[in-house]
Every structure is written in C-alpha cells, then in structure tokens.
C-alpha atoms as a PDB file:
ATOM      1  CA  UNK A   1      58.441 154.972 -64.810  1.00  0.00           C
ATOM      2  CA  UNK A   2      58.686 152.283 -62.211  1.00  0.00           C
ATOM      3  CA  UNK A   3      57.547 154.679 -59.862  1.00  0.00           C
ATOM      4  CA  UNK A   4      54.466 154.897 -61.495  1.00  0.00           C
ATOM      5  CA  UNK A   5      54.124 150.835 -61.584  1.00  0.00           C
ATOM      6  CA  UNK A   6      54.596 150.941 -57.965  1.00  0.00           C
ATOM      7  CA  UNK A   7      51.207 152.883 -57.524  1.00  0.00           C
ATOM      8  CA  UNK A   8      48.802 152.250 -60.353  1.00  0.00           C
ATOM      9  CA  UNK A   9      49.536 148.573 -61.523  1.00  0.00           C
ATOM     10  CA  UNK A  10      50.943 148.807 -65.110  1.00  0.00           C
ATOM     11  CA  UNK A  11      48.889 152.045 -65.526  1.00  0.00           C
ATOM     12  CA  UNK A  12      51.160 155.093 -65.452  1.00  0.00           C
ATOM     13  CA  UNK A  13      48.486 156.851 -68.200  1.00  0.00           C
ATOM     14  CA  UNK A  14      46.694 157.849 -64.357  1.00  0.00           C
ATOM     15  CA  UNK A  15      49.889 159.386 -62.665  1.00  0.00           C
ATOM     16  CA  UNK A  16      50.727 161.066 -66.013  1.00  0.00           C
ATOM     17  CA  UNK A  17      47.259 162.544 -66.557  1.00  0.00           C
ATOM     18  CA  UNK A  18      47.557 164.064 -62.869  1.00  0.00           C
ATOM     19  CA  UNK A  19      51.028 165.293 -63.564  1.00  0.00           C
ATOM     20  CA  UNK A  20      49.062 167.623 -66.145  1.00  0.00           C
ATOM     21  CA  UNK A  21      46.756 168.775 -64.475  1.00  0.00           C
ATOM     22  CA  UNK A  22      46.599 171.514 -61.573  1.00  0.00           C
ATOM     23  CA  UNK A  23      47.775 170.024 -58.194  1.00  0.00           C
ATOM     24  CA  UNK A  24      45.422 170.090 -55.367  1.00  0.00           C
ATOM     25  CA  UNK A  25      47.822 169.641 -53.002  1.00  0.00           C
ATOM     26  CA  UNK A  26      46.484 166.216 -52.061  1.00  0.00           C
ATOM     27  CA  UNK A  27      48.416 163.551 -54.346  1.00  0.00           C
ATOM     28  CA  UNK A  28      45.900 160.617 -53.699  1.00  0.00           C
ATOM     29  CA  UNK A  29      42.972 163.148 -54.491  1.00  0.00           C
ATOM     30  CA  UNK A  30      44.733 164.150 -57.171  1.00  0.00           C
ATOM     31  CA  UNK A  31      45.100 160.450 -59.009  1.00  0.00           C
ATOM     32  CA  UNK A  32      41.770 159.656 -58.181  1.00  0.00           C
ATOM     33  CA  UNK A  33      40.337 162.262 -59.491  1.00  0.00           C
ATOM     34  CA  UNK A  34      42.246 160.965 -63.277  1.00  0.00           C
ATOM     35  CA  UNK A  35      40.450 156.919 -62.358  1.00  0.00           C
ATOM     36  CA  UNK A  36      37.355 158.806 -61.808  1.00  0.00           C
ATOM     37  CA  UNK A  37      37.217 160.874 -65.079  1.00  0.00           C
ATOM     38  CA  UNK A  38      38.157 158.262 -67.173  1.00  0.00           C
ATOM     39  CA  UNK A  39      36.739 156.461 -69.553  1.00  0.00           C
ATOM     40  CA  UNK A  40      34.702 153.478 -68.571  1.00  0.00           C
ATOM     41  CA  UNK A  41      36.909 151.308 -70.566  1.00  0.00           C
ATOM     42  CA  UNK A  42      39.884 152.896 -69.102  1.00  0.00           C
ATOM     43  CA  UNK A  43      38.660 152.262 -65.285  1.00  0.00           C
ATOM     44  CA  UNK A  44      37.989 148.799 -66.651  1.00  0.00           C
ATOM     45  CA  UNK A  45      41.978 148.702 -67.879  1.00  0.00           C
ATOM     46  CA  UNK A  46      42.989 149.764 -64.895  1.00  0.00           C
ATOM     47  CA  UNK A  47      40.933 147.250 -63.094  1.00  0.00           C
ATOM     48  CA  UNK A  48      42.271 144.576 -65.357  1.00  0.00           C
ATOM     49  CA  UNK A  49      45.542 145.525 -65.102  1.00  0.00           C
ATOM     50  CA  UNK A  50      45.605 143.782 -61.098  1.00  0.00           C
ATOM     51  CA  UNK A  51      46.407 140.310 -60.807  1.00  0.00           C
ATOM     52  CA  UNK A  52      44.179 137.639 -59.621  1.00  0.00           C
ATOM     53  CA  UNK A  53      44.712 137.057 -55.530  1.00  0.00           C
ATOM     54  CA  UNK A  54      47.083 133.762 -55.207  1.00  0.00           C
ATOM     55  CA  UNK A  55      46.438 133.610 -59.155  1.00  0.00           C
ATOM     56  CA  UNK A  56      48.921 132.783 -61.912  1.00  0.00           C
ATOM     57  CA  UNK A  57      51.151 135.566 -61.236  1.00  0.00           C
ATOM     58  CA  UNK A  58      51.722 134.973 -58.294  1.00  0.00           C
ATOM     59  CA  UNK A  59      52.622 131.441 -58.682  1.00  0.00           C
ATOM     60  CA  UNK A  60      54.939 131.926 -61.545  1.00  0.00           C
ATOM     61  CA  UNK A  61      56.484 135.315 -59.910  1.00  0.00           C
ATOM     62  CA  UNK A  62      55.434 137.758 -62.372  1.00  0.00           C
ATOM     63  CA  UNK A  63      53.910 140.100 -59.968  1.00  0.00           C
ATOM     64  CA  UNK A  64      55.100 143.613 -59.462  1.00  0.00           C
ATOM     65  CA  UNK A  65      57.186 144.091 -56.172  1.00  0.00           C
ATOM     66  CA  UNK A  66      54.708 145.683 -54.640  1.00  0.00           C
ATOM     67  CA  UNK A  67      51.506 143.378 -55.307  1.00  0.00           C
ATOM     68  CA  UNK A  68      54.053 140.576 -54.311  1.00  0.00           C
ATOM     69  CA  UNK A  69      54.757 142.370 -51.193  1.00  0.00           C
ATOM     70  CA  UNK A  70      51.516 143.096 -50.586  1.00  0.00           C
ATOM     71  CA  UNK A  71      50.012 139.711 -51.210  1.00  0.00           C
ATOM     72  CA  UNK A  72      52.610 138.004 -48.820  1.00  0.00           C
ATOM     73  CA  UNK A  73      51.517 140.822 -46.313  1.00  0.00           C
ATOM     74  CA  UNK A  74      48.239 139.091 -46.334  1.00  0.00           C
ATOM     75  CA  UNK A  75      50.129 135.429 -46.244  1.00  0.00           C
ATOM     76  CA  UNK A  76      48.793 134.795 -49.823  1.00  0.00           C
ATOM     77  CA  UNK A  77      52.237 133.636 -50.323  1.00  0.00           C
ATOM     78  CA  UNK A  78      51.749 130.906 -47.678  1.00  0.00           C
ATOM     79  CA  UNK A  79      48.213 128.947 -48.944  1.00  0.00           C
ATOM     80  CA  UNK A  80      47.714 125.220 -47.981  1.00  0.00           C
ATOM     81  CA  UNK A  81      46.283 123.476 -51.437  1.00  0.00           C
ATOM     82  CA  UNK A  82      42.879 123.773 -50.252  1.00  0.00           C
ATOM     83  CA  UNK A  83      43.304 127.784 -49.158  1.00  0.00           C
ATOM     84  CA  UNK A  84      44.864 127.471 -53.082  1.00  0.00           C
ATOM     85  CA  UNK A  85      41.588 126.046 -54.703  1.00  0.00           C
ATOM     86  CA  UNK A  86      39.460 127.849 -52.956  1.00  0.00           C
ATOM     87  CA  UNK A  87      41.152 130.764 -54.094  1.00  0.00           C
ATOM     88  CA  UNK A  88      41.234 129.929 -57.551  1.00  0.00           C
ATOM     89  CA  UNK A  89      37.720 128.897 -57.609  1.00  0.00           C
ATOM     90  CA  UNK A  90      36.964 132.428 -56.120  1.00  0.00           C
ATOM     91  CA  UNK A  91      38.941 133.667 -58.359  1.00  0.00           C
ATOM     92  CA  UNK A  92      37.336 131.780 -61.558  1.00  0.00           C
ATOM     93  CA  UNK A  93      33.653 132.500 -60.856  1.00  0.00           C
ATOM     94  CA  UNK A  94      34.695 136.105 -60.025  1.00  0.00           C
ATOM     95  CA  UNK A  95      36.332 136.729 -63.375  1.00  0.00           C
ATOM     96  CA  UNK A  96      33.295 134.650 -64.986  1.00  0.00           C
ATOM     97  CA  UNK A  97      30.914 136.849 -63.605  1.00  0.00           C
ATOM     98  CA  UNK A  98      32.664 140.348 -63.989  1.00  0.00           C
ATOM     99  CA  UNK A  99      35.011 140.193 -66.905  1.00  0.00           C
ATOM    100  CA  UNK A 100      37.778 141.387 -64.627  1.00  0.00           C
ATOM    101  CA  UNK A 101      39.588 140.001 -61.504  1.00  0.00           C
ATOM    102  CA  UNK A 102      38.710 140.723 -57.394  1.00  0.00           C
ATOM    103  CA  UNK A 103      40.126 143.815 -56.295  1.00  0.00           C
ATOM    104  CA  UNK A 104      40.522 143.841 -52.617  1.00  0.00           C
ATOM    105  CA  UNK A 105      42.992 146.337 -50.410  1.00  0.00           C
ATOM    106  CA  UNK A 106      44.683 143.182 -49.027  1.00  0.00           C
ATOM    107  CA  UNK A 107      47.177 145.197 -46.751  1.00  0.00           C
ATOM    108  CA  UNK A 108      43.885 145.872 -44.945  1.00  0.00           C
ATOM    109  CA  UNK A 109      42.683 142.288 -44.339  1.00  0.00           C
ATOM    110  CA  UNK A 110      44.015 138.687 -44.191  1.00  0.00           C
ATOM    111  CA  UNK A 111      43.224 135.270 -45.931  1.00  0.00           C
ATOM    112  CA  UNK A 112      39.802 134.605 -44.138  1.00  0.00           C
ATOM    113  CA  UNK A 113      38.735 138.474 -44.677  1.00  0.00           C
ATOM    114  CA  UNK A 114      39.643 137.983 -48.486  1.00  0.00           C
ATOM    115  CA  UNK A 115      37.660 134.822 -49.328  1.00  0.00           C
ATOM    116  CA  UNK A 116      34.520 136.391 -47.301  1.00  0.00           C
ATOM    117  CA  UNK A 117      34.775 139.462 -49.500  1.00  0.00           C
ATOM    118  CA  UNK A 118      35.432 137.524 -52.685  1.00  0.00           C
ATOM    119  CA  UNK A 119      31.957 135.422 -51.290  1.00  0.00           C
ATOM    120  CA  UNK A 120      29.838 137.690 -50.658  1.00  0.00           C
ATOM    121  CA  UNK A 121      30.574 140.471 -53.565  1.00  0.00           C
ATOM    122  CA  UNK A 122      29.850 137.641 -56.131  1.00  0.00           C
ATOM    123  CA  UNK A 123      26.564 138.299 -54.939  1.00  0.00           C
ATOM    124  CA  UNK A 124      26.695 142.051 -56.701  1.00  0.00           C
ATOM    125  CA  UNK A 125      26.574 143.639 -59.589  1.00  0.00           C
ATOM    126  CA  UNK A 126      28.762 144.864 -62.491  1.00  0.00           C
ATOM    127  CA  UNK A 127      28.493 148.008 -61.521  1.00  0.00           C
ATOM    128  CA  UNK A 128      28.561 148.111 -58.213  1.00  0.00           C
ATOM    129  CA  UNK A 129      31.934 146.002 -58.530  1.00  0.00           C
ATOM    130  CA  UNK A 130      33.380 148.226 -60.709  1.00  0.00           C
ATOM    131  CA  UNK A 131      32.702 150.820 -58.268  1.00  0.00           C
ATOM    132  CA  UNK A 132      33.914 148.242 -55.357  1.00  0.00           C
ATOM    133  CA  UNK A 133      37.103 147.817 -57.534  1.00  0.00           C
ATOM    134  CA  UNK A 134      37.933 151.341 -57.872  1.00  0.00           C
ATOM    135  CA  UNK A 135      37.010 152.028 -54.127  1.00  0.00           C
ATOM    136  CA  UNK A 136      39.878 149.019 -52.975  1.00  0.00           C
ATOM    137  CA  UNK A 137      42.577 150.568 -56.166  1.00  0.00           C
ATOM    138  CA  UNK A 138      42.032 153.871 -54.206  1.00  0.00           C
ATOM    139  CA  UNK A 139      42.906 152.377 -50.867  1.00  0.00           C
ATOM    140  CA  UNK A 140      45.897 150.495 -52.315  1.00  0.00           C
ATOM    141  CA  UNK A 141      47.229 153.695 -54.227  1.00  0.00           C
ATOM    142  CA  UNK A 142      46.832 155.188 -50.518  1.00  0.00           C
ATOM    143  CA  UNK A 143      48.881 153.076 -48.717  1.00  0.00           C
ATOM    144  CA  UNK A 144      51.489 153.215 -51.383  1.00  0.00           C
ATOM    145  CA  UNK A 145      51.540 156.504 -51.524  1.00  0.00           C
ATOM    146  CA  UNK A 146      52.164 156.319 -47.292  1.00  0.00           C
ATOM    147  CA  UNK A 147      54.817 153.962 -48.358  1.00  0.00           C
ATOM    148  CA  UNK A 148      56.932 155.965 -50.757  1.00  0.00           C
ATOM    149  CA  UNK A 149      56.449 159.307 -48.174  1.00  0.00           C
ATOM    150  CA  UNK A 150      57.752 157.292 -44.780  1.00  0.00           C
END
C-alpha cells in the first residue's frame, strides 16, 4: 500500500481500479484512464487529497515522502517569510475560489514558475481547474512512475 501513496496521494482506490482492469501495456495510461472515468466527486477527492504548496503540511511535516521530496525539489522547503505569505495568500484565495488546493507538477518548475501559475489560473474557471488539476496529477504520477522504474 505505500506504493500506491507514493503515486496517487492518499488515493490507492485509482491504482487498485487499474489493477482490475485489462493492462494496456502503458502503466501511466493505464491510471489515468481510472482519474478520468471517475466520478466527478472522486476526481475532486483525488484533487483534494494534495497538499497545499508550502501549506500546513509542509510546515508541520505531515507530507508524504514524496510530495516532501518533491516540494524541496522546487526549494519550497527554503521560502523567505515573504515567499511564505505570498504563498499562503495564493494558496487561500485559490482554495476560496475552487474548493480544493493548486495542483501544479512542481518537479517541472521552481518558486517563481509556481506563484505565476497559482496567479494567473485564479483567473479560470472551476472547470477548467479541475481539468488543470488532473492534467498536473497526471504529470506528477508520470514522473513517479519514472522514479520507481530507474
């Protein structure tokens, strides 16, 4: 099971759903294909189930290993108190306006790239962040997957 933690944060319903069904052959295809059948509350769970950038979790070291790892990649471990606030102002208006937190591949940015994303996609929609958000789990699940294969 802490496999499954490692890819899809606190969601192992997705690897397990894949597990029963036919294999493509492409593993990443294959769990995406479970996000993007599921329920829209259940994409929404799995969207909920990432922690905030730089957020509580972080701060209190409750993240999983590899959303620590991955956040410290990014040097989200390393904020000055301003990087902090703006961060968790992002972070607050983000959540106010969505009703779940930013999703963002960090492994494929860094600090300045994040708070310009978490900017400018305030200016979206619901959907088209819940779309965003599945988009950037996808990416993450990919690089994990690269991770557990090398």
């Amino acid at each position: 099971m802490a496999q499954t933690e490692a890819i899809f944060e606190h969601s192992p319903w997705v690897e397990e759903r894949a597990d029963a069904r036919a294999s493509s052959g492409d593993r990443h295809a294959d769990l995406m294909a479970v996000v993007h059948d599921a329920a829209p509350e259940e994409q929404l769970a799995l969207i909920r189930a990432h922690p905030e950038l730089a957020g509580k979790a972080a701060v209190d070291k409750t993240l999983t290993s590899a959303s620590a790892a991955e956040q410290a990649s990014a040097g989200l471990d390393r904020l000055t108190e301003a990087e902090f606030a703006r961060f968790h102002a992002l972070n607050t208006a983000y959540r106010e306006k969505f009703g779940f937190p930013f999703i963002i591949c960090v492994r494929l940015t860094d600090k300045a790239g994040i708070l310009a994303a978490m900017q400018a996609r305030l200016a979206n929609d619901r959907e088209t962040e819940i779309a965003t958000a599945i988009e950037q789990i996808g990416e993450i699940v990919r690089l994990r997957l690269q991770d557990m294969n090398s």
